[in-house]
C-alpha atoms as a PDB file:
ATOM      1  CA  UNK A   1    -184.605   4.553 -56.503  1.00  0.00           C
ATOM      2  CA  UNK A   2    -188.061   3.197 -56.371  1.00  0.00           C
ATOM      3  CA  UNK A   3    -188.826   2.627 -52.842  1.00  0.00           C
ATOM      4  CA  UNK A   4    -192.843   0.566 -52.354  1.00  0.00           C
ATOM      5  CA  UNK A   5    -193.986   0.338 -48.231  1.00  0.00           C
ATOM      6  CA  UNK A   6    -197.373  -1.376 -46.851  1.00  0.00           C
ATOM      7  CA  UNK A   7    -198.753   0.664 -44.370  1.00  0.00           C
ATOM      8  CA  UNK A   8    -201.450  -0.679 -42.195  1.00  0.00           C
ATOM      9  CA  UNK A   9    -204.749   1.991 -43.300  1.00  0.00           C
ATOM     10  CA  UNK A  10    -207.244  -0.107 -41.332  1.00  0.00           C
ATOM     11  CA  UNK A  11    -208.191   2.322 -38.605  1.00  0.00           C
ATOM     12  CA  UNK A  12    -207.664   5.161 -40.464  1.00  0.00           C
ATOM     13  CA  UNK A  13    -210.312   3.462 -43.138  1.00  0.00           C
ATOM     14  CA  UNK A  14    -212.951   3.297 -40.652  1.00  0.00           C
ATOM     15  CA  UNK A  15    -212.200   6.377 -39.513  1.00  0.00           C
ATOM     16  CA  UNK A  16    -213.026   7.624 -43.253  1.00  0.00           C
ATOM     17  CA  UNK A  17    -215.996   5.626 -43.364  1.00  0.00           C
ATOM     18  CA  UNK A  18    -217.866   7.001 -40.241  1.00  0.00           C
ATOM     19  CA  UNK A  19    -217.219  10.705 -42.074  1.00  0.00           C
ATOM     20  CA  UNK A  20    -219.004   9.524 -45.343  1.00  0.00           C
ATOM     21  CA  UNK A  21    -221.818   8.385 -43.234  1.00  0.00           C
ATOM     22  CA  UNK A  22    -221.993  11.152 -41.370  1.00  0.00           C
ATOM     23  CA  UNK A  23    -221.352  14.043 -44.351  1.00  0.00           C
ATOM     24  CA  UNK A  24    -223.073  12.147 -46.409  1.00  0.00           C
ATOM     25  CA  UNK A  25    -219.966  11.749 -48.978  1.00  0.00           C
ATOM     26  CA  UNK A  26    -218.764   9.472 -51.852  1.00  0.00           C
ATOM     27  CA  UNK A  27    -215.746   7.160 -50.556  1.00  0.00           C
ATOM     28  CA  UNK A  28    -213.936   8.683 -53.447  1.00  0.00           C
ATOM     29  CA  UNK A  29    -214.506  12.467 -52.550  1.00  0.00           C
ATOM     30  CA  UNK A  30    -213.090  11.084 -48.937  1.00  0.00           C
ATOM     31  CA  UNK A  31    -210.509   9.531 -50.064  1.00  0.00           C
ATOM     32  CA  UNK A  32    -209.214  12.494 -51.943  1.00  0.00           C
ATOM     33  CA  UNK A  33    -209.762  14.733 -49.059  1.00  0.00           C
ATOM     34  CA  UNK A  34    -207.743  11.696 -47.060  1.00  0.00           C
ATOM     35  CA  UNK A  35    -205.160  12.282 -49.473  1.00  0.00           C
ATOM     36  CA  UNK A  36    -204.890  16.167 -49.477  1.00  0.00           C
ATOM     37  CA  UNK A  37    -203.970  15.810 -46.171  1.00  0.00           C
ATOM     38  CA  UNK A  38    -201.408  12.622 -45.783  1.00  0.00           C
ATOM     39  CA  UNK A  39    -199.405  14.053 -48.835  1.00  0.00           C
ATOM     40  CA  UNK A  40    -198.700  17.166 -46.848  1.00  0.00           C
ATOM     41  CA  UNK A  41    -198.036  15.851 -43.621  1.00  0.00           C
ATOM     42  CA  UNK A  42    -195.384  13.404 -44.834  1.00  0.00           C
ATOM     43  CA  UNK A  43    -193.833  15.982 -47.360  1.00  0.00           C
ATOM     44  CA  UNK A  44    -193.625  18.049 -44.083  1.00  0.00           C
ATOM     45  CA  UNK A  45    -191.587  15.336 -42.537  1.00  0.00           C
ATOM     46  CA  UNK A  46    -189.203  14.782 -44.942  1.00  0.00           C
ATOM     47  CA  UNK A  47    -189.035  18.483 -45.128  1.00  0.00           C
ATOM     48  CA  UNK A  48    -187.643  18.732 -41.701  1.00  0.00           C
ATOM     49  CA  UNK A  49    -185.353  16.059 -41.961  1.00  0.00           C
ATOM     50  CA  UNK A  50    -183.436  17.893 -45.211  1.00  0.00           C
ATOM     51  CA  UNK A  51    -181.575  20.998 -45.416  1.00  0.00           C
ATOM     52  CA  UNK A  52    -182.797  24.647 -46.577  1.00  0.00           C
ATOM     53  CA  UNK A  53    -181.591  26.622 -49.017  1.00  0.00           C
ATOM     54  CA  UNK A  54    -180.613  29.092 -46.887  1.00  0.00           C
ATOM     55  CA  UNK A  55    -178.487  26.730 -44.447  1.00  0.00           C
ATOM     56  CA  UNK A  56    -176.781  25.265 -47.607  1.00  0.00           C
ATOM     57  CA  UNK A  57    -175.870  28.421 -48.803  1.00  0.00           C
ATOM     58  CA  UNK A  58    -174.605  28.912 -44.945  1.00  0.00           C
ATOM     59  CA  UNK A  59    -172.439  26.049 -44.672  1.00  0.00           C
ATOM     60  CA  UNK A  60    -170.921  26.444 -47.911  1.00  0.00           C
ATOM     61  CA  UNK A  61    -169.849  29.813 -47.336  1.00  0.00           C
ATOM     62  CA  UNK A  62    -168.898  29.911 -43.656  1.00  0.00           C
ATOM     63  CA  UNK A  63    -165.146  30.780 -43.338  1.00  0.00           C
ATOM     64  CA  UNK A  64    -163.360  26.813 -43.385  1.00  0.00           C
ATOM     65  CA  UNK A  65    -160.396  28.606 -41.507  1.00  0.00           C
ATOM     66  CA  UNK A  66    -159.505  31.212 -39.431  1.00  0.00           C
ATOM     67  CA  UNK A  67    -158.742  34.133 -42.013  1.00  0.00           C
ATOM     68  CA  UNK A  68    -155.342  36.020 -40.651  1.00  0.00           C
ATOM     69  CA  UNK A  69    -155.265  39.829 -39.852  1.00  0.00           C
ATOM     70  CA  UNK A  70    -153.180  40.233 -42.855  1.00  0.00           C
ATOM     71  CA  UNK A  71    -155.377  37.978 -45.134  1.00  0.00           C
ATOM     72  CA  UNK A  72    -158.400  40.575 -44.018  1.00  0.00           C
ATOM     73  CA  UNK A  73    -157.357  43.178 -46.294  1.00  0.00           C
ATOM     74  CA  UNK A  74    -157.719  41.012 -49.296  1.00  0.00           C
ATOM     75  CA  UNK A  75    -160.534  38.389 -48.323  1.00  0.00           C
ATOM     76  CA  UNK A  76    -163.699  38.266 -51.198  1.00  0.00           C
ATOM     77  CA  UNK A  77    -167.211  37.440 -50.025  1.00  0.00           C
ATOM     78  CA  UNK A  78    -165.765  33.350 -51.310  1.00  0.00           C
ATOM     79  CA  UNK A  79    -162.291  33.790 -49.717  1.00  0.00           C
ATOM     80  CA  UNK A  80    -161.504  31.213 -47.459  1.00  0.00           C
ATOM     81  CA  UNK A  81    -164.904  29.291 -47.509  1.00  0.00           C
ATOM     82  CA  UNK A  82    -165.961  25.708 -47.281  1.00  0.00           C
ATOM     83  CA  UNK A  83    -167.329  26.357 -50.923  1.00  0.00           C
ATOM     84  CA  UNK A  84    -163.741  26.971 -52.286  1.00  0.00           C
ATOM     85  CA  UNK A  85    -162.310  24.563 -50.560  1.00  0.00           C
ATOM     86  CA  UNK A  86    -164.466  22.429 -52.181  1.00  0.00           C
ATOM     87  CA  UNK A  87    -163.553  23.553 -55.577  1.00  0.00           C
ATOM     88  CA  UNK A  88    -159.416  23.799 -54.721  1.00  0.00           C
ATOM     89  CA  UNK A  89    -159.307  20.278 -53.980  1.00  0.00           C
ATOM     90  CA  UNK A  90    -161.273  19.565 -57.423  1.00  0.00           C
ATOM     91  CA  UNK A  91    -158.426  20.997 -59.467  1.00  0.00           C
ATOM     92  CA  UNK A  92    -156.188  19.476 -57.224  1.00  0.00           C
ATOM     93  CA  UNK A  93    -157.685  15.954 -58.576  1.00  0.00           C
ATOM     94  CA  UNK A  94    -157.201  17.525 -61.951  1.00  0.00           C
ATOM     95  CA  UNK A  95    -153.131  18.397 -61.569  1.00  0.00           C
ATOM     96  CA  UNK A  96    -153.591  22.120 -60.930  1.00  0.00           C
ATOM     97  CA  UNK A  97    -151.779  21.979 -57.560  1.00  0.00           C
ATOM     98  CA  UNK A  98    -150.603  25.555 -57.441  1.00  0.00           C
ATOM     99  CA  UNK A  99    -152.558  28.515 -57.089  1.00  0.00           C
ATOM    100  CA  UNK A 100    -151.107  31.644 -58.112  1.00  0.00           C
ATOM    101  CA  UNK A 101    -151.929  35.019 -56.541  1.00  0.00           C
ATOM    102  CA  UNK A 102    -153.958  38.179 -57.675  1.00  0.00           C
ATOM    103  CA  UNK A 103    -150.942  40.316 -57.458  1.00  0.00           C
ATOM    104  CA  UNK A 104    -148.298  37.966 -59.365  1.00  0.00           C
ATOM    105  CA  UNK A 105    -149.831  38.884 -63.279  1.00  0.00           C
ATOM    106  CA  UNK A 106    -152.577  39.523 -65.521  1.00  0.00           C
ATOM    107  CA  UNK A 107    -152.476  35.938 -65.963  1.00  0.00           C
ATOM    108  CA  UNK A 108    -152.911  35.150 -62.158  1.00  0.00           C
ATOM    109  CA  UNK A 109    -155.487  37.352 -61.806  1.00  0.00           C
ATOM    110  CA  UNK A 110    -157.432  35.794 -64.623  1.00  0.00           C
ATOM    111  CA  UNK A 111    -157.156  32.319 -62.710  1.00  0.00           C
ATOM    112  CA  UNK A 112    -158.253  34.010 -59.365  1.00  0.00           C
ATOM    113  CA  UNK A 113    -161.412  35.064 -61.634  1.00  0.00           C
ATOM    114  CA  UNK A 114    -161.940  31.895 -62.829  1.00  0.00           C
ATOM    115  CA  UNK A 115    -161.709  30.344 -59.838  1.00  0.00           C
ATOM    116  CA  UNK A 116    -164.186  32.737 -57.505  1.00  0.00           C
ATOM    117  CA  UNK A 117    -166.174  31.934 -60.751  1.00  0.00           C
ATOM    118  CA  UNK A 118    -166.357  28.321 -60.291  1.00  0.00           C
ATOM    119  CA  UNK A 119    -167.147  28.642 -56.411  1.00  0.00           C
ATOM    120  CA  UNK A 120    -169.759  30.816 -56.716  1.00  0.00           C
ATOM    121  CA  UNK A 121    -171.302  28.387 -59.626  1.00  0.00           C
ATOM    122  CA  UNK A 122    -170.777  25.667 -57.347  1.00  0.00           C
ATOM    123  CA  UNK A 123    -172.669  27.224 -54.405  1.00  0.00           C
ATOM    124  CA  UNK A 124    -175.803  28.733 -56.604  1.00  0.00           C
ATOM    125  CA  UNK A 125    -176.091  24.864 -57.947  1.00  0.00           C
ATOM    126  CA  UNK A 126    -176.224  23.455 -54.393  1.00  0.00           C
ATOM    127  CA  UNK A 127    -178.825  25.597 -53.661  1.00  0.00           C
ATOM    128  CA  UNK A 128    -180.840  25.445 -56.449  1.00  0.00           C
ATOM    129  CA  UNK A 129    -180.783  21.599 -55.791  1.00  0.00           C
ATOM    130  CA  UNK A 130    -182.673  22.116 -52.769  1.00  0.00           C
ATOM    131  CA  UNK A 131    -185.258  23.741 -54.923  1.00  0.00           C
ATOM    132  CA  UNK A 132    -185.156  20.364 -57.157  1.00  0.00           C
ATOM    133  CA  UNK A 133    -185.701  17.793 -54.395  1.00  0.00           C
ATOM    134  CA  UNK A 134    -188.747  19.914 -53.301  1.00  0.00           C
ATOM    135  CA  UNK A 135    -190.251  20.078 -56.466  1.00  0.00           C
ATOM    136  CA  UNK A 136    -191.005  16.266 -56.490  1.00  0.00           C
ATOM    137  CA  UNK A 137    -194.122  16.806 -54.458  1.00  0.00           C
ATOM    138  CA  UNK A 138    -195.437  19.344 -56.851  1.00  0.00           C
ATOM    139  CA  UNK A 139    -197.205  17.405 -59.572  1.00  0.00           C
ATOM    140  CA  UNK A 140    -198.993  15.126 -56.108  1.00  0.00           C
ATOM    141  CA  UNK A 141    -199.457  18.276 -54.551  1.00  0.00           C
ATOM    142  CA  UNK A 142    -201.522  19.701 -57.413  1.00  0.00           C
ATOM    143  CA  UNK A 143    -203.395  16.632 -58.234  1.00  0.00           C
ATOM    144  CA  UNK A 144    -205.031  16.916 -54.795  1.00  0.00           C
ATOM    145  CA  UNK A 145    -205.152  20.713 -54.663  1.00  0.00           C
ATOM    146  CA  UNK A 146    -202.693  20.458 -51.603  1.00  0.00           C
ATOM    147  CA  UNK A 147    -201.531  24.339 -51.283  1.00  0.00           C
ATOM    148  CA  UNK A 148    -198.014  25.224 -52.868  1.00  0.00           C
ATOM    149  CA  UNK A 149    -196.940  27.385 -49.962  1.00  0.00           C
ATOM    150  CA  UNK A 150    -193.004  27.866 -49.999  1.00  0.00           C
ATOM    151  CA  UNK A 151    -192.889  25.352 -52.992  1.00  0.00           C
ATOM    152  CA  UNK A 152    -190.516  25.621 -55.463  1.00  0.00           C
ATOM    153  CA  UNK A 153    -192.859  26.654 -58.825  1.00  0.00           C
ATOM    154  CA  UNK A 154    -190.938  24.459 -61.620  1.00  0.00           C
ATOM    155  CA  UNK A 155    -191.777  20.906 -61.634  1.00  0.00           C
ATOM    156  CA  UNK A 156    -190.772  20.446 -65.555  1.00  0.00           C
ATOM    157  CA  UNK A 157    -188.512  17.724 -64.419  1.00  0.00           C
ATOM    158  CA  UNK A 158    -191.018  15.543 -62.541  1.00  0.00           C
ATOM    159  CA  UNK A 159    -193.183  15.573 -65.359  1.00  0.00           C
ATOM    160  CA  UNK A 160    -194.399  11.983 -66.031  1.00  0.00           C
ATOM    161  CA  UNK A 161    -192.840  10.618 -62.732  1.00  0.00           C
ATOM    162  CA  UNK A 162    -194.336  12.155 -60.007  1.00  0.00           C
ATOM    163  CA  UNK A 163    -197.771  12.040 -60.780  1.00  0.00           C
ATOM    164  CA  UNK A 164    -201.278  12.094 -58.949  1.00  0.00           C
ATOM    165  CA  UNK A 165    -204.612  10.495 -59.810  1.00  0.00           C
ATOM    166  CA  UNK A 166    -207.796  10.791 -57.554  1.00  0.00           C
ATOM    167  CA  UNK A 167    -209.995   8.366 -56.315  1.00  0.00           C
ATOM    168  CA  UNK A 168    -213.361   8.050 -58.569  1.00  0.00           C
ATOM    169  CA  UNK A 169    -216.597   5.499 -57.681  1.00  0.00           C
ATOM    170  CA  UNK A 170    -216.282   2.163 -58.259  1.00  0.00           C
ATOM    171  CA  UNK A 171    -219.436  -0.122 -58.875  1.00  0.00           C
ATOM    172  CA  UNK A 172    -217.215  -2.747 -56.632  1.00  0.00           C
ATOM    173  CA  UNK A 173    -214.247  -3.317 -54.632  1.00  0.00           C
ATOM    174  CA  UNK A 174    -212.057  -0.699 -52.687  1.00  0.00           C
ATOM    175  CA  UNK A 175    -211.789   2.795 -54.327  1.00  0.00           C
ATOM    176  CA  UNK A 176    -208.176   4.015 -54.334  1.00  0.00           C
ATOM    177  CA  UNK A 177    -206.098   7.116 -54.935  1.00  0.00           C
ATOM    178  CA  UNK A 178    -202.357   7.037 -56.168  1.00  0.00           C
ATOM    179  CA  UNK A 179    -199.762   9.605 -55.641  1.00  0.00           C
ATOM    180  CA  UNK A 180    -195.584   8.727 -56.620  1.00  0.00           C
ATOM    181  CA  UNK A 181    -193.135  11.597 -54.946  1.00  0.00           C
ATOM    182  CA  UNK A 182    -190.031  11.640 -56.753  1.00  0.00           C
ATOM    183  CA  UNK A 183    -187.880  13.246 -54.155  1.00  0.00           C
ATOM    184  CA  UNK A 184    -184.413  11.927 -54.185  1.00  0.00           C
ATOM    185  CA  UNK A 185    -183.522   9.792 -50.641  1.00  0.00           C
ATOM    186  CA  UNK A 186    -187.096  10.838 -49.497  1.00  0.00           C
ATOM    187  CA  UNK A 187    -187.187   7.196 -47.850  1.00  0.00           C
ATOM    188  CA  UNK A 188    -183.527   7.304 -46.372  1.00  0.00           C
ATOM    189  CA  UNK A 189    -184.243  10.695 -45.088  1.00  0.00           C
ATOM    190  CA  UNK A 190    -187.693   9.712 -43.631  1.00  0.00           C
ATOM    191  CA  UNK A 191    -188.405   6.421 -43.533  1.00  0.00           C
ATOM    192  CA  UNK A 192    -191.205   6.903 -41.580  1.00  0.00           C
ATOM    193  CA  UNK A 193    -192.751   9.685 -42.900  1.00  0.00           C
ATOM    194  CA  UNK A 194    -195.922   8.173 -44.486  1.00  0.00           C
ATOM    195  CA  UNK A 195    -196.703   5.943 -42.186  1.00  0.00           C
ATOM    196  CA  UNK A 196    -196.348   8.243 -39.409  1.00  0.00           C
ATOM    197  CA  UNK A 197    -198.730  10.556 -41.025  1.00  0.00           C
ATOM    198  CA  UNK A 198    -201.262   8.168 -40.819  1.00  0.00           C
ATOM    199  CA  UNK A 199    -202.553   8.597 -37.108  1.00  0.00           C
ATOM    200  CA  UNK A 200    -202.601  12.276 -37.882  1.00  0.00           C
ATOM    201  CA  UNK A 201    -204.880  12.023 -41.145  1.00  0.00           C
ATOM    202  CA  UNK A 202    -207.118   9.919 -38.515  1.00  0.00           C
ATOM    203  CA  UNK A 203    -207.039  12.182 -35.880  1.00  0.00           C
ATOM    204  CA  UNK A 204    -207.992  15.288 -38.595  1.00  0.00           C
ATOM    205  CA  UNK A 205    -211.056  13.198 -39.641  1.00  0.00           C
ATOM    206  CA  UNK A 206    -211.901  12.720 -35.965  1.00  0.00           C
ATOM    207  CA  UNK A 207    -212.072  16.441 -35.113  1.00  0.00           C
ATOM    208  CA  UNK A 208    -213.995  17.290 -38.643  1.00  0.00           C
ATOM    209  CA  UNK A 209    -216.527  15.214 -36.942  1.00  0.00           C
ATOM    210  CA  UNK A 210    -216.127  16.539 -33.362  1.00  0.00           C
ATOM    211  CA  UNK A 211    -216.996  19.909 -35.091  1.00  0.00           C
ATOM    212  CA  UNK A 212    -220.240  18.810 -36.204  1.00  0.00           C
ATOM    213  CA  UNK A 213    -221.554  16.894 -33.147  1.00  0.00           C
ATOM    214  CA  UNK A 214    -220.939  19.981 -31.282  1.00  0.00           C
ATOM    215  CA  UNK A 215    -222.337  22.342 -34.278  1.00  0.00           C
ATOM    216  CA  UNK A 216    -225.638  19.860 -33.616  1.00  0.00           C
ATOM    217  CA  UNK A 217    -225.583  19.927 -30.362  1.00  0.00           C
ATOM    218  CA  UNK A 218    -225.062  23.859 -30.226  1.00  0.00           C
ATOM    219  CA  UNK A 219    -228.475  24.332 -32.884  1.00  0.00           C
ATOM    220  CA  UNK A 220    -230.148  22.008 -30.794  1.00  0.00           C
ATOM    221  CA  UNK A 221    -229.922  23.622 -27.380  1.00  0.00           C
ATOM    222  CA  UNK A 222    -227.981  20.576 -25.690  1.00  0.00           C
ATOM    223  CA  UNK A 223    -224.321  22.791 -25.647  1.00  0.00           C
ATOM    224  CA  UNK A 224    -223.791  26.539 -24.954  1.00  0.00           C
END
């Protein structure tokens, strides 16, 4: 899903202007600094907004019932979980409405394999999925030498699609930076997220030049 939003950049512009006058900067060099920041700010929001790895992995294999005090002897690190659930009422769906036991044959126990098998395939590919999602901000990320902390390392998937391309001078007209994040739902999750990010990009600007006037002021005797 390809999801376009206008956000209203007009304060935050001037706010970007008044630092190139004052640091002396191309428009280009702060709009990519402009950028370095928004991308992670709204890749934080829709970061809160989604699950963890670790909370997947939580929910999925969280007892679904209440495991008996006979069942105890025989429960498996899957026994019993939301995860195998999951995967009972799949070969339900398929006909396979009986489950045999462990104890009843070699053939049983084969199935009881198999099916642990499955679960715990089904719960390693949840997880790695969160990996996936968050690896749609990697190719933006690096574009605008955002750092990769707790970012998944394998984009190979985004390749092509989520992409980033710095600002550069322009002899005329507005000078502009791109960046596409192909995180699936990003927009349902956070609809907000970018354009929430804005005032905070602003605000960082703001205090960059705070810092100086008081640097200034400090040098020149008029601030202890």
């Amino acid at each position: 899903m390809s999801v376009q939003i206008k956000i209203d950049t007009k304060n935050l512009e001037k706010a970007m202007a008044d630092y190139a006058r004052m640091k002396k900067k191309t428009d280009a060099a702060v709009v990519n600094k402009g950028m370095r920041f928004w991308l992670p700010f709204a890749g934080s929001k829709v970061k809160d907004k989604t699950s963890t790895a670790a909370r997947v992995r939580t929910e999925l294999t969280n007892q679904a019932k209440r495991i008996s005090r006979g069942e105890k002897k025989k429960k498996t690190q899957l026994t019993n979980t939301v995860a195998a659930a999951i995967i009972a009422a799949r070969l339900r769906k398929q006909g396979r409405n009986h489950f045999p036991r462990a104890s009843s044959g070699p053939k049983s126990a084969a199935f009881v394999g198999e099916f642990y098998a499955m679960t715990e395939r089904f719960v390693n590919a949840r997880v790695r999925s969160i990996g996936y999602l968050a690896a749609g901000f990697i190719p933006s990320y690096k574009a605008f030498n955002v750092p990769m902390r707790g970012m998944p390392r394998n984009q190979k998937r985004f390749k092509g699609r989520s992409i980033g391309t710095k600002a550069v001078p322009v002899s005329n007209g507005k000078v502009t930076a791109f960046a596409s994040v192909k995180r699936l739902g990003a927009f349902l999750v956070a609809p907000n997220a970018f354009s929430s990010s804005i005032p905070e990009v602003r605000r960082q600007f703001i205090n960059w030049m705070a810092q100086d006037v008081n640097e200034v002021a400090k040098k020149t005797g008029f601030k202890k």
